[in-house]
N, C-alpha and C. Protein backbone atom coordinates (compact mmCIF):
# COMPACT_ATOMS: atom_id res chain seq x y z
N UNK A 1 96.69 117.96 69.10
CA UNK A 1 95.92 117.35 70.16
C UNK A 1 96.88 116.63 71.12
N UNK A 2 96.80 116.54 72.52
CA UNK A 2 97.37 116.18 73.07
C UNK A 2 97.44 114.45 73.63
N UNK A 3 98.29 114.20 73.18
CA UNK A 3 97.71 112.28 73.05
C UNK A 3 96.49 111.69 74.62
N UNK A 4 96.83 112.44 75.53
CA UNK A 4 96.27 111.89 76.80
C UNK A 4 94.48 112.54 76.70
N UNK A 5 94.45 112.87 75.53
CA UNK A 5 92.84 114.00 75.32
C UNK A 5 92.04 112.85 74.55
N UNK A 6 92.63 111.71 73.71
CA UNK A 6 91.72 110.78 73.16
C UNK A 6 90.59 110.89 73.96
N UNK A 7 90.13 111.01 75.01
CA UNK A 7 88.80 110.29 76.04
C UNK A 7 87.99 111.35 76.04
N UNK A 8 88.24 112.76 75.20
CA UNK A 8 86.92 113.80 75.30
C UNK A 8 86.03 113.28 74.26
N UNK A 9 86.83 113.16 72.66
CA UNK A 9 86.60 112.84 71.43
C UNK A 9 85.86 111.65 71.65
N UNK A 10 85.85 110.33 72.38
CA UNK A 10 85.26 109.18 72.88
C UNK A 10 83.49 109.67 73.60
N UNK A 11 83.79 110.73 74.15
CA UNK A 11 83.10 110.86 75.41
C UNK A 11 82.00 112.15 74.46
N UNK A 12 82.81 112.28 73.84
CA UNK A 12 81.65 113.57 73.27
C UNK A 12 80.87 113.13 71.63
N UNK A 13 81.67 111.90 71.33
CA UNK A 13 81.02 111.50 69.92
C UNK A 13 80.40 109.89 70.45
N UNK A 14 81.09 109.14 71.37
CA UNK A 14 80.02 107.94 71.24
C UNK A 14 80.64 107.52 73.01
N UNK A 15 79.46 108.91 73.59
CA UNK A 15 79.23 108.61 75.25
C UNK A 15 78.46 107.14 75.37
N UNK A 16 77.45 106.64 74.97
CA UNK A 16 76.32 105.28 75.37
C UNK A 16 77.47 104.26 75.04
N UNK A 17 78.47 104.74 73.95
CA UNK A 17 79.11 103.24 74.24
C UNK A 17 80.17 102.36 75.02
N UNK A 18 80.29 103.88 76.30
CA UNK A 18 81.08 103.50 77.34
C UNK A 18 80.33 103.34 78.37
N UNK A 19 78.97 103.97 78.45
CA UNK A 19 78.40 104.28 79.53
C UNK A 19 78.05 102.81 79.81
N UNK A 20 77.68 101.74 78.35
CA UNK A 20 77.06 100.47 78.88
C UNK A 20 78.19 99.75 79.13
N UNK A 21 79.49 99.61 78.26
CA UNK A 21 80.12 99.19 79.15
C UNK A 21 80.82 99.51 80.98
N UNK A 22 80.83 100.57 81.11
CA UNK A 22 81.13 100.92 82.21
C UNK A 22 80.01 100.88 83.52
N UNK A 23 78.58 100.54 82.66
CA UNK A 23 77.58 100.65 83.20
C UNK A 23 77.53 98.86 84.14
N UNK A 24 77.99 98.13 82.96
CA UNK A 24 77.78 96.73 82.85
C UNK A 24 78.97 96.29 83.97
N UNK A 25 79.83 97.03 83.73
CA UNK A 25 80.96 95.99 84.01
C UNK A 25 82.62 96.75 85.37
N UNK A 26 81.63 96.14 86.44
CA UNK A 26 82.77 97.20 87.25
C UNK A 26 84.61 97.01 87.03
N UNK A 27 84.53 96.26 86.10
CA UNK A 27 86.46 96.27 85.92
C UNK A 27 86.82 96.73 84.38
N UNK A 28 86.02 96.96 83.78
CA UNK A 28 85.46 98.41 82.84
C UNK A 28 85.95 99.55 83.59
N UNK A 29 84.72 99.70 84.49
CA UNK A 29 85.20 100.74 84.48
C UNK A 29 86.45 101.48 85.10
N UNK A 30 86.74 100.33 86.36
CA UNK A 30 88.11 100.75 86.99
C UNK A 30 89.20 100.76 85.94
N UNK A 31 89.35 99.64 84.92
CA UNK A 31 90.31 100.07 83.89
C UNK A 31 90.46 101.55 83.11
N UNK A 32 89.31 102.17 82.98
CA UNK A 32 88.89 103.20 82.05
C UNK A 32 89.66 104.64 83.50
N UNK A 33 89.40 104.21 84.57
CA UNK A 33 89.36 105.52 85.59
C UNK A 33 90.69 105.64 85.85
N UNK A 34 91.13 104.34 86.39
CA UNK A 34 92.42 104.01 86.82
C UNK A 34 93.98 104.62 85.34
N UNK A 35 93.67 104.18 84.19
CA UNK A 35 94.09 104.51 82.64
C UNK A 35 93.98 106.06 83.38
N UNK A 36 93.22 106.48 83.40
CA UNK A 36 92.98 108.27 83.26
C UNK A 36 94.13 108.72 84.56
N UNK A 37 93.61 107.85 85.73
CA UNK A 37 95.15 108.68 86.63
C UNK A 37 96.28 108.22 86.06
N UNK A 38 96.46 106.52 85.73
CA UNK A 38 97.62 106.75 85.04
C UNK A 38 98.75 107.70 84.05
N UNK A 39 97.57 108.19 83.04
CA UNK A 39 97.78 108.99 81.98
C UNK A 39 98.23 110.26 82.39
N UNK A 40 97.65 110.78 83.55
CA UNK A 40 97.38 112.46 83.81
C UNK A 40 98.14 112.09 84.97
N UNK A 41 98.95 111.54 85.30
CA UNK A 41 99.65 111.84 86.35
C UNK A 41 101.32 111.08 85.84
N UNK A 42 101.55 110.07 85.35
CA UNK A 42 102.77 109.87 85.20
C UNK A 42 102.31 109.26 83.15
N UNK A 43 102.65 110.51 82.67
CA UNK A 43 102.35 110.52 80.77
C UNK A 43 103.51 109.83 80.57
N UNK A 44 103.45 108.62 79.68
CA UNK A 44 104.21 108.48 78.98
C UNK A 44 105.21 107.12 79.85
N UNK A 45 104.96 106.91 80.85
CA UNK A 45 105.71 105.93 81.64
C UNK A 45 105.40 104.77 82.16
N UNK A 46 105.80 103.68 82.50
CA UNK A 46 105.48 102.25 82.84
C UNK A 46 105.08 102.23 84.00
N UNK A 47 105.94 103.07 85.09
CA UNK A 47 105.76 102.64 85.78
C UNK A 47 104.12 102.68 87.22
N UNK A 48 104.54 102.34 88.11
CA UNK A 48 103.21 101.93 88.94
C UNK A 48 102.49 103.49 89.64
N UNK A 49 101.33 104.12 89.51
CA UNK A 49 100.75 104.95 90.26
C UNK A 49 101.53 105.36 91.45
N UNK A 50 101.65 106.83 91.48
CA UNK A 50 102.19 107.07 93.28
C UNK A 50 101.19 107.08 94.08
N UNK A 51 99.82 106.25 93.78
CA UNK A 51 98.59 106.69 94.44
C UNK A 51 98.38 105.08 95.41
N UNK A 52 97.82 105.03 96.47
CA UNK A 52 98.02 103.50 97.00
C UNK A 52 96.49 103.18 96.48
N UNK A 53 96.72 101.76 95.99
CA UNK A 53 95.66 101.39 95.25
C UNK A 53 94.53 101.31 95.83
N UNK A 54 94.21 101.74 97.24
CA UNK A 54 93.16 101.59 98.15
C UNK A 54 92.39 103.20 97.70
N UNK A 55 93.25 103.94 97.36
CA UNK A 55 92.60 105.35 97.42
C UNK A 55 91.91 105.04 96.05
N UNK A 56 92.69 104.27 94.30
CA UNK A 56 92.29 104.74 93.29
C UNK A 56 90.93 103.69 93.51
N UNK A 57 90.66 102.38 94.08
CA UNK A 57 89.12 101.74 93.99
C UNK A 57 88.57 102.17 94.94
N UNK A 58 88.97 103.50 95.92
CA UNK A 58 87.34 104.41 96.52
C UNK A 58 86.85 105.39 95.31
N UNK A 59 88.03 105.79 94.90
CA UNK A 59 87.77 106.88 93.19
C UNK A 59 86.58 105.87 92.72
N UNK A 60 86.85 104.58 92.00
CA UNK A 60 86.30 103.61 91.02
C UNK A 60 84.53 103.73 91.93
N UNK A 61 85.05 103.28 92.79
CA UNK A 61 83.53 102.94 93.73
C UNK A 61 82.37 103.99 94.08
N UNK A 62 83.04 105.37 94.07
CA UNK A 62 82.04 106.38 93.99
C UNK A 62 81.44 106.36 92.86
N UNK A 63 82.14 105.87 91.60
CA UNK A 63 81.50 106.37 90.24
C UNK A 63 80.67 104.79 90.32
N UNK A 64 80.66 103.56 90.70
CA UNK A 64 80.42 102.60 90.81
C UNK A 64 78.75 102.17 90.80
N UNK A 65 79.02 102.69 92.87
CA UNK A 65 77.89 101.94 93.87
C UNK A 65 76.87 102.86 93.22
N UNK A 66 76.97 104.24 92.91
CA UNK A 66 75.57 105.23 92.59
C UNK A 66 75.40 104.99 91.50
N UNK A 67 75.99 104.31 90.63
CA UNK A 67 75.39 104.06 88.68
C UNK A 67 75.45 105.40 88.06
N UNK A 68 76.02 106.10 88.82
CA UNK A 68 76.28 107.79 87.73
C UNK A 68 77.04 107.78 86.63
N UNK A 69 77.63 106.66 86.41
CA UNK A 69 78.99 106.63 85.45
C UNK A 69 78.35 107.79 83.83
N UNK A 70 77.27 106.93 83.15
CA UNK A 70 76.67 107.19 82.13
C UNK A 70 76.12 108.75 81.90
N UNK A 71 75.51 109.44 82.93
CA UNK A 71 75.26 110.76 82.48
C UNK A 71 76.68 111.71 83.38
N UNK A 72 77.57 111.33 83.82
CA UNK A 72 78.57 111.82 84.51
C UNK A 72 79.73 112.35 82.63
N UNK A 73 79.75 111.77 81.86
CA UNK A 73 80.64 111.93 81.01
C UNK A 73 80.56 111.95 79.63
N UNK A 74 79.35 112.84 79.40
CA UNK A 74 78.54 113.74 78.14
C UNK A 74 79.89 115.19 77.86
N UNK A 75 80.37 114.23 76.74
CA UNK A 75 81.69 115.94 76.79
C UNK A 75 80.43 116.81 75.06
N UNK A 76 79.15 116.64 75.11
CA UNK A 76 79.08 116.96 74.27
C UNK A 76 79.37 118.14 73.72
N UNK A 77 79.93 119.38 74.54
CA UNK A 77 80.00 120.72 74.50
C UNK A 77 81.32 121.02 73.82
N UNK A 78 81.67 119.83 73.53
CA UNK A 78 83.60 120.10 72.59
C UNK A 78 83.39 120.92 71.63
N UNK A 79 83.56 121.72 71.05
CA UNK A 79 83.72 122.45 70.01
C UNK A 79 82.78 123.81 70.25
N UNK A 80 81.89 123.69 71.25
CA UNK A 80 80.27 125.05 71.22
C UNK A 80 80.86 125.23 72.39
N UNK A 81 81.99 125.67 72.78
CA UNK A 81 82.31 126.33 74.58
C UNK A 81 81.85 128.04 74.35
N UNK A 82 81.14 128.28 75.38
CA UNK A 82 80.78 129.81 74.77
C UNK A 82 81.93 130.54 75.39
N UNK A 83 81.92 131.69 74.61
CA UNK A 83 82.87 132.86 75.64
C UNK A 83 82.48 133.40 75.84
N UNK A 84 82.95 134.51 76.58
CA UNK A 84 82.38 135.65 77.30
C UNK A 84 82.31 136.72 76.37
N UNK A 85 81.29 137.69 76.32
CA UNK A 85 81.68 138.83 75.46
C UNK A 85 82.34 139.49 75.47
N UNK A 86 82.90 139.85 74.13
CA UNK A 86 83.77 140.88 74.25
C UNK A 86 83.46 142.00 75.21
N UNK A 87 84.71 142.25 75.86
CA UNK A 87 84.79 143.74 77.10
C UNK A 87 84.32 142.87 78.55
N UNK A 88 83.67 141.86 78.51
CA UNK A 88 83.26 141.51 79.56
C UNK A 88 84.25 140.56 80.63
N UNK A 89 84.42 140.81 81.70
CA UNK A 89 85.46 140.02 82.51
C UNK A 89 85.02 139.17 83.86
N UNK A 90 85.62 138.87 84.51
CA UNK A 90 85.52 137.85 85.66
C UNK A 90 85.87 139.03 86.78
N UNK A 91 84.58 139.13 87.42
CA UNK A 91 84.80 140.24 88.34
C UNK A 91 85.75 139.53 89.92
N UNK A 92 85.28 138.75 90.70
CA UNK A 92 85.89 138.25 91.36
C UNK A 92 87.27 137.60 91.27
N UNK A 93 87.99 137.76 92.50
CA UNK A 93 89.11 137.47 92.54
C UNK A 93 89.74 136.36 91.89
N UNK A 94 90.97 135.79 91.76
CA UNK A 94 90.63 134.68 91.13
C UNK A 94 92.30 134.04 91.08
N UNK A 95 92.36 132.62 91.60
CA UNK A 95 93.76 132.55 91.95
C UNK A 95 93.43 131.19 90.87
N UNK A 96 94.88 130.46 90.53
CA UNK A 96 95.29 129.54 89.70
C UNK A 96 96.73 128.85 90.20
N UNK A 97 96.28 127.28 89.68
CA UNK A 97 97.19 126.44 90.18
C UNK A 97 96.66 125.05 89.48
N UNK A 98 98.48 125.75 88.67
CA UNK A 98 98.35 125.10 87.44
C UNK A 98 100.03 123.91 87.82
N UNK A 99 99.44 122.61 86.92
CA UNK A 99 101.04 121.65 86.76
C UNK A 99 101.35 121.53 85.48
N UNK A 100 102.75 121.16 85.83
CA UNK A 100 103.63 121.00 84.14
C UNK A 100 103.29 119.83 83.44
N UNK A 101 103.18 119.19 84.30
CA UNK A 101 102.39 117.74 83.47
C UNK A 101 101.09 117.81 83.52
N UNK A 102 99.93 118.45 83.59
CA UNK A 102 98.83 118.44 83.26
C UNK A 102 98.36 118.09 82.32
N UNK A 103 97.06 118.24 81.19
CA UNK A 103 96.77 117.93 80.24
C UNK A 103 97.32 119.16 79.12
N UNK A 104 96.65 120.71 79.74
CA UNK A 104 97.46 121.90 78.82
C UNK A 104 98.32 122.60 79.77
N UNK A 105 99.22 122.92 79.25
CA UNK A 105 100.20 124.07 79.56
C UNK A 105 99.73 125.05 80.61
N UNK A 106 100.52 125.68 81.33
CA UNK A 106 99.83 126.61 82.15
C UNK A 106 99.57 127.79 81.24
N UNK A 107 99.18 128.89 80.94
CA UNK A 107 98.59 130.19 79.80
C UNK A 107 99.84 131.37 80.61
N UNK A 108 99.84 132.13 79.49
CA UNK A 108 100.74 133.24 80.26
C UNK A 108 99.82 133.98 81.21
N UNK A 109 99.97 135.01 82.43
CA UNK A 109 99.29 135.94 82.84
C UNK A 109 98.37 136.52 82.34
N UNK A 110 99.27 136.97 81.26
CA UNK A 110 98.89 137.94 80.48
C UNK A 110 97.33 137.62 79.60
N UNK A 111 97.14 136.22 79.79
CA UNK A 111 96.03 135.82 79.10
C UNK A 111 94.86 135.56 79.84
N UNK A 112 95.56 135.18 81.34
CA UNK A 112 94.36 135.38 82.36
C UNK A 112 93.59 136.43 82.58
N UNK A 113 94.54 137.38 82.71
CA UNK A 113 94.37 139.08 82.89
C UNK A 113 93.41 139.39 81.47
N UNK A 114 93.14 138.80 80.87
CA UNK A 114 92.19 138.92 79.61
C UNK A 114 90.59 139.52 80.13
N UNK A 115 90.99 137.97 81.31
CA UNK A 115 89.63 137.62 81.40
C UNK A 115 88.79 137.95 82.61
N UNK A 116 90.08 137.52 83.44
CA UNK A 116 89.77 137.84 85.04
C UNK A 116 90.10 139.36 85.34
N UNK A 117 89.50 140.17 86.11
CA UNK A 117 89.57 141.60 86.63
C UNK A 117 90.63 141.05 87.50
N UNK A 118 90.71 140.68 88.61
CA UNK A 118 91.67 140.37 89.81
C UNK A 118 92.53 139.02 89.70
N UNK A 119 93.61 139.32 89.13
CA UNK A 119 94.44 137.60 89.20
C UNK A 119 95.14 137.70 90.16
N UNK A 120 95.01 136.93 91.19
CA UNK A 120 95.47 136.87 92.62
C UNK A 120 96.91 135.96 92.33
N UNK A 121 96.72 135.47 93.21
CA UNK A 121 97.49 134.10 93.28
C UNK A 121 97.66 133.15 92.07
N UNK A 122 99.00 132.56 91.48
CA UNK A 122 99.39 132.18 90.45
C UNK A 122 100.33 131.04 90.77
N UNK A 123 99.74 129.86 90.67
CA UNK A 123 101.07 128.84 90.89
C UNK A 123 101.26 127.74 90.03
N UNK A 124 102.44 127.41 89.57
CA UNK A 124 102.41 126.61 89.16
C UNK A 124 103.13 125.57 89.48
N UNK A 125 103.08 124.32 90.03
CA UNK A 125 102.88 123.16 90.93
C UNK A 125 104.44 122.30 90.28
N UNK A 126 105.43 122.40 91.78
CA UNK A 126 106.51 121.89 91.04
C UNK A 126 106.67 120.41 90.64
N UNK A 127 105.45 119.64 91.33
CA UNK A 127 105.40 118.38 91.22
C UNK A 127 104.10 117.40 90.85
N UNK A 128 103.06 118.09 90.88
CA UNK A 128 101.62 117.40 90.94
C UNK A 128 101.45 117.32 89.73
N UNK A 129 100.53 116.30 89.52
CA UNK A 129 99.67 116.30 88.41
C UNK A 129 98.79 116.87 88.18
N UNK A 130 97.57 116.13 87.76
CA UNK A 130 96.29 116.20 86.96
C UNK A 130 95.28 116.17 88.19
N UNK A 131 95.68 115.62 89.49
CA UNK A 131 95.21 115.10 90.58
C UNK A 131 96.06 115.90 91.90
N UNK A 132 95.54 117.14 91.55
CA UNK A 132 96.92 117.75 93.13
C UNK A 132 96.29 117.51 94.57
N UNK A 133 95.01 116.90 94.63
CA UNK A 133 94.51 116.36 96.00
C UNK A 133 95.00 115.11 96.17
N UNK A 134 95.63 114.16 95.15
CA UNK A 134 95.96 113.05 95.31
C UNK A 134 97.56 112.90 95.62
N UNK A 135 97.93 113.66 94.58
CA UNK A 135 99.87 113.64 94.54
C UNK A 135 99.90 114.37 96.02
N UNK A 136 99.67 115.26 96.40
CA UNK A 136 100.21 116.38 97.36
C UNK A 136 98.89 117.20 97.88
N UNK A 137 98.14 116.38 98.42
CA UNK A 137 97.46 117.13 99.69
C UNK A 137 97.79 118.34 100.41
N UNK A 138 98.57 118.16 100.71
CA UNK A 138 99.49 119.24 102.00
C UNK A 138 99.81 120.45 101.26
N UNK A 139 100.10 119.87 100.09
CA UNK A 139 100.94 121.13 99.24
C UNK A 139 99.20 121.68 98.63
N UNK A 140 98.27 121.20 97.99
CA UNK A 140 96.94 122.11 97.68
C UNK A 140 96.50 122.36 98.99
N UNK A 141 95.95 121.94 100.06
CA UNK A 141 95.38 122.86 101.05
C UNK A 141 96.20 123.74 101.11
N UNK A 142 97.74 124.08 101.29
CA UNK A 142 98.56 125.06 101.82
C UNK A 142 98.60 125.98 100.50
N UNK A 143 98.35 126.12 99.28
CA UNK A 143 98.04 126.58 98.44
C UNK A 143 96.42 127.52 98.62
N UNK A 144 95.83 126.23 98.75
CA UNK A 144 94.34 126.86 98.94
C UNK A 144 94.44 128.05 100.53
N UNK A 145 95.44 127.75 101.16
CA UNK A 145 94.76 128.75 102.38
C UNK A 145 95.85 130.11 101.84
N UNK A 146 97.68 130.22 101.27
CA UNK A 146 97.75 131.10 101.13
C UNK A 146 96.90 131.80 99.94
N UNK A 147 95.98 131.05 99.00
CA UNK A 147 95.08 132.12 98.19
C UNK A 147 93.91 133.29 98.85
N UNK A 148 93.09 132.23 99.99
CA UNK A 148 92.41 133.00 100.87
C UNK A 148 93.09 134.06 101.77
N UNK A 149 94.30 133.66 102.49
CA UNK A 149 95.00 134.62 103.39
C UNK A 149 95.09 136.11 102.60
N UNK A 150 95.49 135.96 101.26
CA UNK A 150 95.91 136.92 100.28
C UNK A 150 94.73 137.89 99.90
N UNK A 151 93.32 137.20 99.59
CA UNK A 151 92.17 137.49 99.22
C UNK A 151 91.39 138.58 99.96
N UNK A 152 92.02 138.30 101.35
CA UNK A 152 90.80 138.92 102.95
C UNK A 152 91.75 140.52 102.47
């Protein structure tokens, strides 16, 4: 298990007992959200977010002002993920963009190609995290448009 995954196991065996705290208590929950970019973006290190702290309490405040926190983070499906049937594949195209520090590993090709009929576009991100709209904007839109350019 990957140490930064504690929060599915939380989230999928005792969701109500974050939801009231996070429900109750808005520095709950920014600790709990804020922890998660920490984790998934710089694992294992002290030091401070590359994110300016104005961006991570609009993150906090969306999950906040609407009270969605509680049915937003039901992982009850851990262990019952269905698959696809055998022979059956992902007909549409299908591009990926994957980082080294993420939560898992990027998969070989060869395992995409399992699943997907068309594996387009394949990247894997020399610098982003868990958050590639946050680390590097510039670098996912410019990602996202050469996948489409490729696609037409």
């Amino acid at each position: 298990m990957h140490p930064e995954s504690g929060y599915q196991l939380v989230q999928a065996t005792k969701p109500q007992s974050l939801a009231y705290g996070h429900t109750d208590s808005p520095m709950a929950l920014a600790c709990w959200i804020v922890e998660k970019f920490h984790g998934w973006t710089i694992p294992g290190k002290t030091e401070d977010l590359p994110f300016p702290m104005d961006d991570l309490l609009a993150n906090v405040m969306l999950y906040w002002l609407n009270g969605a926190v509680a049915p937003m983070w039901l992982y009850g499906f851990l262990g019952q993920l269905p698959a696809l049937p055998a022979g059956v594949r992902v007909i549409p195209r299908a591009g990926f963009l994957f980082s080294p520090h993420d939560l898992v590993l990027p998969p070989p090709r060869s395992w995409l190609e399992r699943i997907y009929n068309d594996v387009g576009r394949i990247t894997v991100c020399p610098s982003v995290g868990h958050f590639p709209g946050m680390d590097d904007a510039d670098f996912l839109a410019g990602e996202i448009r050469a996948f489409m350019e490729e696609a037409r």
